[in-house]
C-alpha atoms as a PDB file:
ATOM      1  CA  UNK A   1      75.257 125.404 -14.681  1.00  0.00           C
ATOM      2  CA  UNK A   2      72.953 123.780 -12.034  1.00  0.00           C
ATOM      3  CA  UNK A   3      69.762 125.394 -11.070  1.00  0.00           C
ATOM      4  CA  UNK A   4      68.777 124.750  -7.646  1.00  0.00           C
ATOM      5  CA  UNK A   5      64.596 125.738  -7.065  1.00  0.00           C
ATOM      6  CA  UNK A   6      64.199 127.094  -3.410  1.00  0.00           C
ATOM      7  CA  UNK A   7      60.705 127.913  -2.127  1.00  0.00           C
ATOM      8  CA  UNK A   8      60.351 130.457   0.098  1.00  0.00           C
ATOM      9  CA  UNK A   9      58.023 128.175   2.621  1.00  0.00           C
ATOM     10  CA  UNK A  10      55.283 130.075   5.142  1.00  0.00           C
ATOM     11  CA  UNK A  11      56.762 133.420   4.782  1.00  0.00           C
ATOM     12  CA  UNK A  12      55.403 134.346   8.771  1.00  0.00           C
ATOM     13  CA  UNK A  13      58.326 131.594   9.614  1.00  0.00           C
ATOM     14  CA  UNK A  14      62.041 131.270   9.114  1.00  0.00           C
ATOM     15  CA  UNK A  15      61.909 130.086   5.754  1.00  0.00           C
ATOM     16  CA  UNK A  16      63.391 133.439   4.216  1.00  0.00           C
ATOM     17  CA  UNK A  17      65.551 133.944   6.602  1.00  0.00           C
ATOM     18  CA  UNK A  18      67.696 131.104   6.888  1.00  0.00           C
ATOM     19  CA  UNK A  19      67.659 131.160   3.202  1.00  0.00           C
ATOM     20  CA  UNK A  20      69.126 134.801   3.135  1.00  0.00           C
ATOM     21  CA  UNK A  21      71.700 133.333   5.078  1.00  0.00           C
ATOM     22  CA  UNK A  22      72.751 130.499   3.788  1.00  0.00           C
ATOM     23  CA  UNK A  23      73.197 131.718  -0.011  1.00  0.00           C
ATOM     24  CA  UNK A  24      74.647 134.964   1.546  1.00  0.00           C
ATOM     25  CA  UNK A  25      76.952 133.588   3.678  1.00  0.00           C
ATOM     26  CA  UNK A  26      78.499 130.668   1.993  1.00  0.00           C
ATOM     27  CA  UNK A  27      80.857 129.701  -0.681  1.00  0.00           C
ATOM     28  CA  UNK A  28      79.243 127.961  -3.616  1.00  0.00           C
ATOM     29  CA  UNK A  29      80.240 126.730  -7.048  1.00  0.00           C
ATOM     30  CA  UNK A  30      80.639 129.106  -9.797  1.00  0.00           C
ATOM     31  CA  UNK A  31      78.417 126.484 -11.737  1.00  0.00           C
ATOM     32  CA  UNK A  32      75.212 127.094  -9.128  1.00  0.00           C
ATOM     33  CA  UNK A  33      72.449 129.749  -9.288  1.00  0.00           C
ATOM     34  CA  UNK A  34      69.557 129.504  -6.404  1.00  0.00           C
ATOM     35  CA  UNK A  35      66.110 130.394  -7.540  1.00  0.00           C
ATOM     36  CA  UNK A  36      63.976 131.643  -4.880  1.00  0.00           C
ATOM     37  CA  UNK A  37      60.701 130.635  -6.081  1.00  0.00           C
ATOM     38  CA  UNK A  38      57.746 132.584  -3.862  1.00  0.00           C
ATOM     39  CA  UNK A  39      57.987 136.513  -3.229  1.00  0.00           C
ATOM     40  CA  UNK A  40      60.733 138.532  -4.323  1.00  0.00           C
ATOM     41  CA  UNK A  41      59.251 141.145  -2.727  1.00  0.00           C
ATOM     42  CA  UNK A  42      58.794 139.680   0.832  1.00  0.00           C
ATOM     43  CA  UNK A  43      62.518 138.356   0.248  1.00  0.00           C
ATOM     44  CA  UNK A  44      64.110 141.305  -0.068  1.00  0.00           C
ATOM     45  CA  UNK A  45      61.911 143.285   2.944  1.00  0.00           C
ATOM     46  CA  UNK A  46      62.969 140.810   5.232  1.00  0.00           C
ATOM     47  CA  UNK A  47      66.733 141.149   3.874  1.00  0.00           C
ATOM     48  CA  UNK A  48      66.555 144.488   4.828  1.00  0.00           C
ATOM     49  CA  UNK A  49      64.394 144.359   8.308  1.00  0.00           C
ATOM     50  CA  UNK A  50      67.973 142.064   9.484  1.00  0.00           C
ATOM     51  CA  UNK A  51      69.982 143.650   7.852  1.00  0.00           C
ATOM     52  CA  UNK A  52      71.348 140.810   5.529  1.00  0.00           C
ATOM     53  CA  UNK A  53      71.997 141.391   1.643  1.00  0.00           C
ATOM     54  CA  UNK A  54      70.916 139.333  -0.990  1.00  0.00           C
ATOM     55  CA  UNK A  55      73.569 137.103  -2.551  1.00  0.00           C
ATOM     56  CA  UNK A  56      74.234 137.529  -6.310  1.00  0.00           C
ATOM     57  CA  UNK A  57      73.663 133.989  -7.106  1.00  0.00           C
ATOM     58  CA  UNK A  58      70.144 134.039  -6.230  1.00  0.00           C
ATOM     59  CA  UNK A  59      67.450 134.386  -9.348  1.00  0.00           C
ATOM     60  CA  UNK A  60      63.530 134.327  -8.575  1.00  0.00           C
ATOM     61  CA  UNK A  61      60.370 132.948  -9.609  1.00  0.00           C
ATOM     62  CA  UNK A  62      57.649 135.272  -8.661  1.00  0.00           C
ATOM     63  CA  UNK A  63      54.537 133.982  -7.023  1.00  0.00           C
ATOM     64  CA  UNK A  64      52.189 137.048  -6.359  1.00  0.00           C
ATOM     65  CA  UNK A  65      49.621 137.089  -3.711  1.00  0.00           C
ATOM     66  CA  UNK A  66      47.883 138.843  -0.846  1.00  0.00           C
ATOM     67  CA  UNK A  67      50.347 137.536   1.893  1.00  0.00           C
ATOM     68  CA  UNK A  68      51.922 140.114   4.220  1.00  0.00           C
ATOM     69  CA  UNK A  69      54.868 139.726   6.154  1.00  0.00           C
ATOM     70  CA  UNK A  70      53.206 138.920   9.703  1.00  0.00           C
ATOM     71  CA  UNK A  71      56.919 136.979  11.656  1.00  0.00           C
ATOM     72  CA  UNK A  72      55.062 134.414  13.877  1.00  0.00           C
ATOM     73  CA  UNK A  73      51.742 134.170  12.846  1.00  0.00           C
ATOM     74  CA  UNK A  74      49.572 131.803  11.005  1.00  0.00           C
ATOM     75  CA  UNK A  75      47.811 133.167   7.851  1.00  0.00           C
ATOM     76  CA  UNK A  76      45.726 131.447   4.812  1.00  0.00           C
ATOM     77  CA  UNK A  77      47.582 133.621   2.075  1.00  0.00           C
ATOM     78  CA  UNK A  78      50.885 132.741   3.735  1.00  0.00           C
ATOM     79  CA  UNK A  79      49.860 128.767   3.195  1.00  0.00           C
ATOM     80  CA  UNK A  80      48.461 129.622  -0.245  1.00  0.00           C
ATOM     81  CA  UNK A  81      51.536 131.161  -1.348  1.00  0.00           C
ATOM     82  CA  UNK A  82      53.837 128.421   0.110  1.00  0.00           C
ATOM     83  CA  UNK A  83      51.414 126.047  -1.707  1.00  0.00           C
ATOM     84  CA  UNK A  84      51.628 128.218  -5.086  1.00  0.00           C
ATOM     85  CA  UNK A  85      55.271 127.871  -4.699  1.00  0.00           C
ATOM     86  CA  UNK A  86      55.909 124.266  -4.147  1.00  0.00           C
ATOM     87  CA  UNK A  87      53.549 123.538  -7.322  1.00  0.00           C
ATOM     88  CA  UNK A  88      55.976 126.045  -9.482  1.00  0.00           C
ATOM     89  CA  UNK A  89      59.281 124.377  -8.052  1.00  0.00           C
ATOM     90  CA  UNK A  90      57.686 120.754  -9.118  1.00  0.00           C
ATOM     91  CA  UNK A  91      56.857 121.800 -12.935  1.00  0.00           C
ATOM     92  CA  UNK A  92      59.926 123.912 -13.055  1.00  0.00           C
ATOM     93  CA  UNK A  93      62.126 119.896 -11.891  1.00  0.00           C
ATOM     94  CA  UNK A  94      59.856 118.192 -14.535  1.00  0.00           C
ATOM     95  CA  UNK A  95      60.416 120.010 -17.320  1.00  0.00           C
ATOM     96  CA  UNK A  96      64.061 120.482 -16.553  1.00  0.00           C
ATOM     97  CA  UNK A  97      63.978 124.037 -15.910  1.00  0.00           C
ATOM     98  CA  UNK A  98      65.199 123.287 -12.408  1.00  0.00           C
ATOM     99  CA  UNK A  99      67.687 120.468 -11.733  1.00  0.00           C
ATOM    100  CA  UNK A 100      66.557 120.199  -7.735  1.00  0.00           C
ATOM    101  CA  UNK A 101      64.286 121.785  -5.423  1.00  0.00           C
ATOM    102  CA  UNK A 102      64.472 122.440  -1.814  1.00  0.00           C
ATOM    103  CA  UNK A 103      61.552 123.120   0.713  1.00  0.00           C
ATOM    104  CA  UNK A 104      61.761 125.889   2.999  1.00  0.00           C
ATOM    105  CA  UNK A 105      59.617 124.621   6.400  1.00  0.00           C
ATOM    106  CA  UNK A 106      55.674 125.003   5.969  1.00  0.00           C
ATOM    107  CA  UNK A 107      53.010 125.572   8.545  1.00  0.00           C
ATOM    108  CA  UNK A 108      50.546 122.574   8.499  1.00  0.00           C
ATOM    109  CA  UNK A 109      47.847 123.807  10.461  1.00  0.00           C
ATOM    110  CA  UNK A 110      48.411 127.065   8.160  1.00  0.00           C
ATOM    111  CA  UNK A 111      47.733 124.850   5.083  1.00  0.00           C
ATOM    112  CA  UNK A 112      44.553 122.723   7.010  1.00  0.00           C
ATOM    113  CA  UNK A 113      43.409 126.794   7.457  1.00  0.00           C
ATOM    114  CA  UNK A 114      43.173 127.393   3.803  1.00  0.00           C
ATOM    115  CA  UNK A 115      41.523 124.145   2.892  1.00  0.00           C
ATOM    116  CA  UNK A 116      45.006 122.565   1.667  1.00  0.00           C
ATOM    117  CA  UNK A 117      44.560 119.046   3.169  1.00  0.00           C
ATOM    118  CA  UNK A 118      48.294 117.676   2.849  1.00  0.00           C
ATOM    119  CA  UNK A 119      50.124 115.879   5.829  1.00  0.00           C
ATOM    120  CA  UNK A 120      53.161 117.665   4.409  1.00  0.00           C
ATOM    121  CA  UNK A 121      55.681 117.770   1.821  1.00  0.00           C
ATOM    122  CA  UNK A 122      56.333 114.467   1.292  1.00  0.00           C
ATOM    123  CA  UNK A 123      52.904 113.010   0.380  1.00  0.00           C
ATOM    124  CA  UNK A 124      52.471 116.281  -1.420  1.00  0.00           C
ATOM    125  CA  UNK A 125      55.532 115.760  -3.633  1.00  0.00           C
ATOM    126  CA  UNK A 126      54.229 112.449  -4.378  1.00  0.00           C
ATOM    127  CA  UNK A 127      51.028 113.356  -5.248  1.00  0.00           C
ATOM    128  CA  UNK A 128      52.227 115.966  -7.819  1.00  0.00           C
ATOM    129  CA  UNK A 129      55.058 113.625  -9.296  1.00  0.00           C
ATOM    130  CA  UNK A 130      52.237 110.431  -9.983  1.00  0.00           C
ATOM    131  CA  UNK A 131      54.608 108.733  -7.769  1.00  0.00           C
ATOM    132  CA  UNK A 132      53.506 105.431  -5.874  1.00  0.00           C
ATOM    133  CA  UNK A 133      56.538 104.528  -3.775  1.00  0.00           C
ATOM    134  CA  UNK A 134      58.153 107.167  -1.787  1.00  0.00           C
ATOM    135  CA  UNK A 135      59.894 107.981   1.625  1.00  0.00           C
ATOM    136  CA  UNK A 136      60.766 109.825   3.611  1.00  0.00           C
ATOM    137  CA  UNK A 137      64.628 109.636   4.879  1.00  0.00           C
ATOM    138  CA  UNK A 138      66.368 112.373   7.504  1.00  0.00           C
ATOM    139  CA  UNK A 139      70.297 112.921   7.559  1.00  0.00           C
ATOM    140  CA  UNK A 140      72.049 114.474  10.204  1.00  0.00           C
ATOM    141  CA  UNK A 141      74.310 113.838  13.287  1.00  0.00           C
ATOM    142  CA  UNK A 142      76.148 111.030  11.668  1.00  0.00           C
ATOM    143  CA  UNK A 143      72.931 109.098  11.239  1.00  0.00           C
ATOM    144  CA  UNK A 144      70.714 108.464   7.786  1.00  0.00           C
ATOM    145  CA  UNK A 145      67.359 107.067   8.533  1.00  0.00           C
ATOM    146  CA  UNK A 146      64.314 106.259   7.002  1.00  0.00           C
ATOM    147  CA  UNK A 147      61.092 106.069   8.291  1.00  0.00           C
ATOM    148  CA  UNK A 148      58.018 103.397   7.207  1.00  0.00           C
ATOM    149  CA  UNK A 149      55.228 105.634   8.310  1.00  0.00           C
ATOM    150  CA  UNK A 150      55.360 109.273   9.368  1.00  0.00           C
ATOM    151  CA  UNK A 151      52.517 112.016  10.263  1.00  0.00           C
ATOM    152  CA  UNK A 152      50.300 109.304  11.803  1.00  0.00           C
ATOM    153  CA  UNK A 153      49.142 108.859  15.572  1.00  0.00           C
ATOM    154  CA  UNK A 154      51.384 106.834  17.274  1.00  0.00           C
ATOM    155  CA  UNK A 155      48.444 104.684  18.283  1.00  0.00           C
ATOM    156  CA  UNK A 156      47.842 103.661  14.599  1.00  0.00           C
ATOM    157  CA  UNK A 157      51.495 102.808  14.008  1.00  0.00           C
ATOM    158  CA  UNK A 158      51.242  99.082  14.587  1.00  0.00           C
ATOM    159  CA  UNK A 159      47.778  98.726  12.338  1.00  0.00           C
ATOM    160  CA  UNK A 160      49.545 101.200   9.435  1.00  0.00           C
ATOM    161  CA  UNK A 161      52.660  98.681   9.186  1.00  0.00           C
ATOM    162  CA  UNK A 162      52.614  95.997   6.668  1.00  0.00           C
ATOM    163  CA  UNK A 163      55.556  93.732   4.969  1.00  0.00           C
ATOM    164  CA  UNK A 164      54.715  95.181   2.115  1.00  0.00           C
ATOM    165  CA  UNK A 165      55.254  99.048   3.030  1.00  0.00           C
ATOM    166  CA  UNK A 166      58.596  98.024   5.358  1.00  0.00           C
ATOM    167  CA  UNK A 167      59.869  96.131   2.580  1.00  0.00           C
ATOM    168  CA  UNK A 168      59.506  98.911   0.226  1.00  0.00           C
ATOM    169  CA  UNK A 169      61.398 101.568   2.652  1.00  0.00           C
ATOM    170  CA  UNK A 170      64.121  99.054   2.633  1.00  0.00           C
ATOM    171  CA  UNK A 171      64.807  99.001  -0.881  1.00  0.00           C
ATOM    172  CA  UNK A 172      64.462 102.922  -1.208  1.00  0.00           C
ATOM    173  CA  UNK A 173      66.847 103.006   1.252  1.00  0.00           C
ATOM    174  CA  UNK A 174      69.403 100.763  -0.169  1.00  0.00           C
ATOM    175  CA  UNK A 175      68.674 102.750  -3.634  1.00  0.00           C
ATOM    176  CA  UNK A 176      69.240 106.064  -1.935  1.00  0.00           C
ATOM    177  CA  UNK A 177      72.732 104.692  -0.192  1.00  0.00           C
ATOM    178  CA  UNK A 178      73.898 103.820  -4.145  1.00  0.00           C
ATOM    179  CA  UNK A 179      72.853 107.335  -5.291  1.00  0.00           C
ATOM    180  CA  UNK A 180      74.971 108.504  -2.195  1.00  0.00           C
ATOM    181  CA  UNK A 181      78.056 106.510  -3.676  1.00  0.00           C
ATOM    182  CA  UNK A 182      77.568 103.951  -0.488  1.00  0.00           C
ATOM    183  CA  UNK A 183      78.081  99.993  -2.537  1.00  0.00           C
ATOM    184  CA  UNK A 184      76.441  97.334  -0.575  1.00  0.00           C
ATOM    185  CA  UNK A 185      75.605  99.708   2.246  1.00  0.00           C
ATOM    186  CA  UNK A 186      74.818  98.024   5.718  1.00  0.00           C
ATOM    187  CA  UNK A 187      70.588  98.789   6.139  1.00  0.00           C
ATOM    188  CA  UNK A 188      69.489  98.554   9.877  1.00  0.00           C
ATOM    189  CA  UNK A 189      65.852  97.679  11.137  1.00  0.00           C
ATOM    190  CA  UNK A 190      64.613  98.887  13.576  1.00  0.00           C
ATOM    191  CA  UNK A 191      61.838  96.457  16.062  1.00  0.00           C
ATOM    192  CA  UNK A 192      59.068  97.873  16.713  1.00  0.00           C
ATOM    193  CA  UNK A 193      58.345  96.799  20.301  1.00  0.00           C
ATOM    194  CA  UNK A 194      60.758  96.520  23.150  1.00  0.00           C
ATOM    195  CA  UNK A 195      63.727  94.198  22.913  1.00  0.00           C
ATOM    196  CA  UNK A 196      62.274  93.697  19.470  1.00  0.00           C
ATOM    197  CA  UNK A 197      59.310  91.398  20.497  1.00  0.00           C
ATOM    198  CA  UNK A 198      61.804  89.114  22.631  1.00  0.00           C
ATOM    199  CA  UNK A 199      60.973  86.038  20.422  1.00  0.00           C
ATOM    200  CA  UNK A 200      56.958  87.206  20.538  1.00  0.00           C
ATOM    201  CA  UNK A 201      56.922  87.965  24.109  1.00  0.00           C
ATOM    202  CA  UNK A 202      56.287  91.568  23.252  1.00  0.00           C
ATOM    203  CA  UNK A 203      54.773  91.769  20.208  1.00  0.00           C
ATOM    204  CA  UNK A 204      54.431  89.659  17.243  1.00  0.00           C
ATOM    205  CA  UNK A 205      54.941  92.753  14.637  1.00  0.00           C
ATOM    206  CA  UNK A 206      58.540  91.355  14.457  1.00  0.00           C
ATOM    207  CA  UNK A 207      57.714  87.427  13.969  1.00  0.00           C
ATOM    208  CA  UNK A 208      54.675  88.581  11.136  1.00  0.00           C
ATOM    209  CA  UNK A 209      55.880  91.493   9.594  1.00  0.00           C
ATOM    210  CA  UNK A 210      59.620  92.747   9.575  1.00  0.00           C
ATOM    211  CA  UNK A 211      60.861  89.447   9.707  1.00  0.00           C
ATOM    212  CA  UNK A 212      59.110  88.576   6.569  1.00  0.00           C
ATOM    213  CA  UNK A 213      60.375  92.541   4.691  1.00  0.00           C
ATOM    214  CA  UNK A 214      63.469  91.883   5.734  1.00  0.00           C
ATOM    215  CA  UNK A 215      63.585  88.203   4.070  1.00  0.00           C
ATOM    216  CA  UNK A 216      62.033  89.529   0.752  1.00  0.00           C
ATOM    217  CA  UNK A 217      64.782  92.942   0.732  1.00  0.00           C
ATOM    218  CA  UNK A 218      67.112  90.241   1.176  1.00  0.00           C
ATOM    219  CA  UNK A 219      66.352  88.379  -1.860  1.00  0.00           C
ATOM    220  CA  UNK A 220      66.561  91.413  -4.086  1.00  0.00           C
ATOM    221  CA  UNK A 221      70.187  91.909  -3.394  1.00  0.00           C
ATOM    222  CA  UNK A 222      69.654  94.708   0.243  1.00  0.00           C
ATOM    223  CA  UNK A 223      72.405  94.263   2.691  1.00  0.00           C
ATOM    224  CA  UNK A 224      69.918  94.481   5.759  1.00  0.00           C
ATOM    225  CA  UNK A 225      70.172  93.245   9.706  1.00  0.00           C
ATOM    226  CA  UNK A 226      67.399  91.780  11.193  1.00  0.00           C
ATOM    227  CA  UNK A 227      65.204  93.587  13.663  1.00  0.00           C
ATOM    228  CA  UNK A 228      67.137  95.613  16.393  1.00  0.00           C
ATOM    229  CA  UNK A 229      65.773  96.650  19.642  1.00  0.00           C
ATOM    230  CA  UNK A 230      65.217 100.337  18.950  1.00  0.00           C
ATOM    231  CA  UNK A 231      67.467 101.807  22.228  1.00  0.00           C
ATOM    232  CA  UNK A 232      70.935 100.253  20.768  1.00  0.00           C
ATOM    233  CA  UNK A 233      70.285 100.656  17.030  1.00  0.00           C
ATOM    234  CA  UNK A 234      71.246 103.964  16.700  1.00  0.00           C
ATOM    235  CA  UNK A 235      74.156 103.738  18.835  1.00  0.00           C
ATOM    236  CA  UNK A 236      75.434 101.105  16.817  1.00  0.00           C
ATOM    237  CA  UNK A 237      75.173 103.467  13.566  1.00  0.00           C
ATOM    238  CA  UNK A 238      76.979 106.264  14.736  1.00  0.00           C
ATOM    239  CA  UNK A 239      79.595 103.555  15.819  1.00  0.00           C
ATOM    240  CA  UNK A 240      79.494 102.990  11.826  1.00  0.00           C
ATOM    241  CA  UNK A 241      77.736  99.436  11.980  1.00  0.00           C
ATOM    242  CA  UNK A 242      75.324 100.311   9.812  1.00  0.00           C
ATOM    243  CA  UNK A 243      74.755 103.015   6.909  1.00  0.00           C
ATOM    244  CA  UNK A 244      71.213 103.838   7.570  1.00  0.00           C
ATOM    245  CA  UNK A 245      68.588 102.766   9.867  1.00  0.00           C
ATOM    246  CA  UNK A 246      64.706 102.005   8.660  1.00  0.00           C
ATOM    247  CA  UNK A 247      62.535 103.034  11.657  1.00  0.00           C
ATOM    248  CA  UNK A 248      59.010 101.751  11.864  1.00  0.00           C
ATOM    249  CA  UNK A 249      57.461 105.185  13.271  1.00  0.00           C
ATOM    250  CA  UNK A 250      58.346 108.840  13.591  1.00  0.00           C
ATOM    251  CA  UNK A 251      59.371 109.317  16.561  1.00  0.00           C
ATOM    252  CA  UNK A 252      61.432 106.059  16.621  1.00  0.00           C
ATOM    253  CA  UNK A 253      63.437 107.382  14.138  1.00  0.00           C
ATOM    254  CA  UNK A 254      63.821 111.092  14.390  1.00  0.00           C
ATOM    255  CA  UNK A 255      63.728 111.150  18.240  1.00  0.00           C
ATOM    256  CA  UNK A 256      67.628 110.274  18.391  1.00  0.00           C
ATOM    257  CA  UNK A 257      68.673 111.772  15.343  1.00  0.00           C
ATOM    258  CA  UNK A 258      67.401 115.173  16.726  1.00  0.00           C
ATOM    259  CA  UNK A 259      69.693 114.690  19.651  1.00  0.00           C
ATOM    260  CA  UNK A 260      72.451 114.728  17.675  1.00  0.00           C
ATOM    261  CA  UNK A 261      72.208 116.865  15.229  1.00  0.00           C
ATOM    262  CA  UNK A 262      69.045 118.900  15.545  1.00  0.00           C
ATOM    263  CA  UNK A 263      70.361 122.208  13.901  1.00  0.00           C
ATOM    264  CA  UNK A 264      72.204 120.491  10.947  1.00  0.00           C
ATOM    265  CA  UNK A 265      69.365 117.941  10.216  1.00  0.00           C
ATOM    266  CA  UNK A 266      68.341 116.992   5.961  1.00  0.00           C
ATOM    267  CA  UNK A 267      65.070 115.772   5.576  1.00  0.00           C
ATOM    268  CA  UNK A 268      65.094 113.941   1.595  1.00  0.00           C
ATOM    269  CA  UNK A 269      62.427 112.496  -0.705  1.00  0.00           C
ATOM    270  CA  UNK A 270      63.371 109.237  -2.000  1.00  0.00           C
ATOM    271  CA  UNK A 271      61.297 107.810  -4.600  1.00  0.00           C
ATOM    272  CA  UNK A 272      60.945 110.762  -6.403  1.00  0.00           C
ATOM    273  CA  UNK A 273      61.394 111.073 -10.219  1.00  0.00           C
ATOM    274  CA  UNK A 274      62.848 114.516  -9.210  1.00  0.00           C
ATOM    275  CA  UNK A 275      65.352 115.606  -6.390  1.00  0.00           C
ATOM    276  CA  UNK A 276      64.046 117.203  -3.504  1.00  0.00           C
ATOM    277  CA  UNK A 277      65.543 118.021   0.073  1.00  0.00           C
ATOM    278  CA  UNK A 278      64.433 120.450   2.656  1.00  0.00           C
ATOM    279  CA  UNK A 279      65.945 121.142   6.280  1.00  0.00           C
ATOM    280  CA  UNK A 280      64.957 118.880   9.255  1.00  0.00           C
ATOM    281  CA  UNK A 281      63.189 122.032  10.985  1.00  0.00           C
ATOM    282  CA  UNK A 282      59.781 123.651  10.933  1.00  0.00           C
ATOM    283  CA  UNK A 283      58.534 127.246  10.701  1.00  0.00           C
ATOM    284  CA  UNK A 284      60.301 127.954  14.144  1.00  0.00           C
ATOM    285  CA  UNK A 285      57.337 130.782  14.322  1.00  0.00           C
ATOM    286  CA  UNK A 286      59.082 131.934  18.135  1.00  0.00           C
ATOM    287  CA  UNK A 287      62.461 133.429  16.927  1.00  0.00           C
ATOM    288  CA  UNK A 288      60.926 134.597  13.525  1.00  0.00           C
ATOM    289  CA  UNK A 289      61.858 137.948  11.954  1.00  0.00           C
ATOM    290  CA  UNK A 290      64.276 138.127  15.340  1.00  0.00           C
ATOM    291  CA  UNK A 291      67.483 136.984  13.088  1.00  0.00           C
ATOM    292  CA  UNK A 292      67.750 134.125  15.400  1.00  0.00           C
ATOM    293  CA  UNK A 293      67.433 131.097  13.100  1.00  0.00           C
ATOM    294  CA  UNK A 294      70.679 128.973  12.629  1.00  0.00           C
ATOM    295  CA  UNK A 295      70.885 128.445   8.419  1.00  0.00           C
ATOM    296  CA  UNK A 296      72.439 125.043   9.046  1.00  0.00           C
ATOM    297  CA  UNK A 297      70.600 122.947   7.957  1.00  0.00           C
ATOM    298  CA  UNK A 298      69.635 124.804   5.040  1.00  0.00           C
ATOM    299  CA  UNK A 299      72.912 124.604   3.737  1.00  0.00           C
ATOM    300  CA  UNK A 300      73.209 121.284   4.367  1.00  0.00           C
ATOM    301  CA  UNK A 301      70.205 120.806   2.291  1.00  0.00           C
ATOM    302  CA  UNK A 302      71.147 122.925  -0.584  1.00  0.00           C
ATOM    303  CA  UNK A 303      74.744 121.268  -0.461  1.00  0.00           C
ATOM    304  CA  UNK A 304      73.154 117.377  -0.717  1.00  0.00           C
ATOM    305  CA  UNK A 305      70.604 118.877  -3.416  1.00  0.00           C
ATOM    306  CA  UNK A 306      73.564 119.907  -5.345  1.00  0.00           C
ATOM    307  CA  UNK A 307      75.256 116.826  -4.962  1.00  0.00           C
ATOM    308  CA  UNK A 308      72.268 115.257  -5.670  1.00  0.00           C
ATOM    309  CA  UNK A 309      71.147 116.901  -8.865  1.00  0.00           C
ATOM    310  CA  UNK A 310      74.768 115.716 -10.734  1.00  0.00           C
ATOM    311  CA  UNK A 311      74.056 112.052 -10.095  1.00  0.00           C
ATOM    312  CA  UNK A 312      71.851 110.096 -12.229  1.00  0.00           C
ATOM    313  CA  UNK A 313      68.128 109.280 -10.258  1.00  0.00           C
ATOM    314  CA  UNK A 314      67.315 105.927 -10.100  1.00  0.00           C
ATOM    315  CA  UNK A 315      63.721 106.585  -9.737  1.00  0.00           C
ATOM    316  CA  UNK A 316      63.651 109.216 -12.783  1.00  0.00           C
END
């Protein structure tokens, strides 16, 4: 039997609901049970508000707090429950408990409003694992990528990247392509300037730093490209030239894969000694409580963490 941890999220958003939905409305192994780790209560009140029942597969954690039910708006107890919840869904992965976890979306200017200073789940997860190197790598639309920095001002980008930290999301991505059964997958990098620098003309962040990654991924074994002009790259993954694609910035990287396939999106934690995958959307706080939200991506997410959790971690 796998257990598969599922926080609840911000609770104002559509964390619950597309989480009602996609346990409800699926087919799933005999060998799963979900546990909904946050408010039962709130869980089943929202349920019932859109008129969607609770799936017998689902077990619960409680997390009790002063959080109401509020669809759309940003509270402190919300964030502080979502913050309880991920903490629970961590221990209950480390000591076994759990075999996965997956994050429903939280509201980051929720958590900055309670005093929980954490760019989001990522560096969070880290944090609470002890774990050094980690990434962050999105699925979705036929494209896997992996991004070098993330919730940073784009006008720090260039200063942020060094050939240390774009060599190191190489090699997490080639180790996450193995633990997805991909041998010798194809890693594409992605230039940060224009045309990739043209030879310097454009920037030297090619010529001093990717360059250099890509040399010493190389060495370790990583099947990797050098640096491609960011407006082909993806293009040429969908068309199946490479496996995944290490972007240097945000944007870069989740920009296209958004545009095709920004309702079935997986956002995963590489690095991790624990497995951990949340949907590619946020709290969504305009359509919530209005039975709107598409559960997509959610089930997408619960479906890799499954897959995931039977596989043996390489970072464990």
């Amino acid at each position: 039997m796998k257990r598969i941890g599922i926080t609840l999220g911000d609770i104002n958003g559509i964390g619950p609901e597309v989480i009602l939905k996609a346990t409800r409305h699926f087919r799933w192994p005999e060998e799963v049970r979900f546990v909904l780790i946050g408010s039962e209560r709130h869980l089943r009140n929202q349920g019932w508000e859109m008129g969607i029942t609770l799936s017998r597969k689902i077990d619960f954690i409680e997390i009790k707090n002063a959080a109401e039910w509020r669809p759309g708006e940003i509270h402190v107890a919300a964030a502080q429950l979502a913050e309880r919840a991920i903490r629970r869904a961590v221990e209950g992965c480390l000591s076994g408990e759990l075999d996965a976890m997956v994050t429903a979306p939280i509201c980051k200017k929720g958590f900055h409003k309670a005093g929980i200073h954490r760019p989001g789940h990522t560096e969070f997860l880290a944090e609470l694992t002890g774990t050094k190197k980690f990434g962050m790598m999105l699925l979705g639309g036929g494209l896997r990528v992996m991004l070098v920095t993330r919730h940073i001002p784009l006008s720090e980008v260039p200063t942020a990247l060094t050939r240390e930290n774009i060599s190191e999301a190489i090699e997490l991505t080639g180790q996450a392509l193995a633990l997805f059964g991909i041998k010798d997958g194809k890693i594409g990098v992605c230039g940060l300037n224009p045309h990739a620098g043209e030879g310097g003309v454009m920037g030297r962040e090619e010529i001093d730093l990717i360059h250099p990654a890509i040399r010493a991924a190389r060495k370790k074994g990583f099947n990797v490209s050098d640096p491609v002009p960011a407006d082909t790259i993806f293009y040429e993954a969908r068309r199946g030239d490479y496996d995944a694609v290490v972007a240097m910035y945000h944007d870069q990287g989740l920009g296209p894969l958004k545009t095709v396939g920004f309702d079935e999106g997986i956002n995963v934690t590489l690095g991790l000694p624990i497995i951990r995958t949340s949907p590619d959307h946020g709290t969504a706080f305009g359509i919530a409580g209005k039975n709107q939200a598409s559960p997509r991506s959610m089930k997408n997410a619960m479906v890799l963490a499954l897959e995931m959790a039977g596989k043996k971690n390489p970072w464990k």
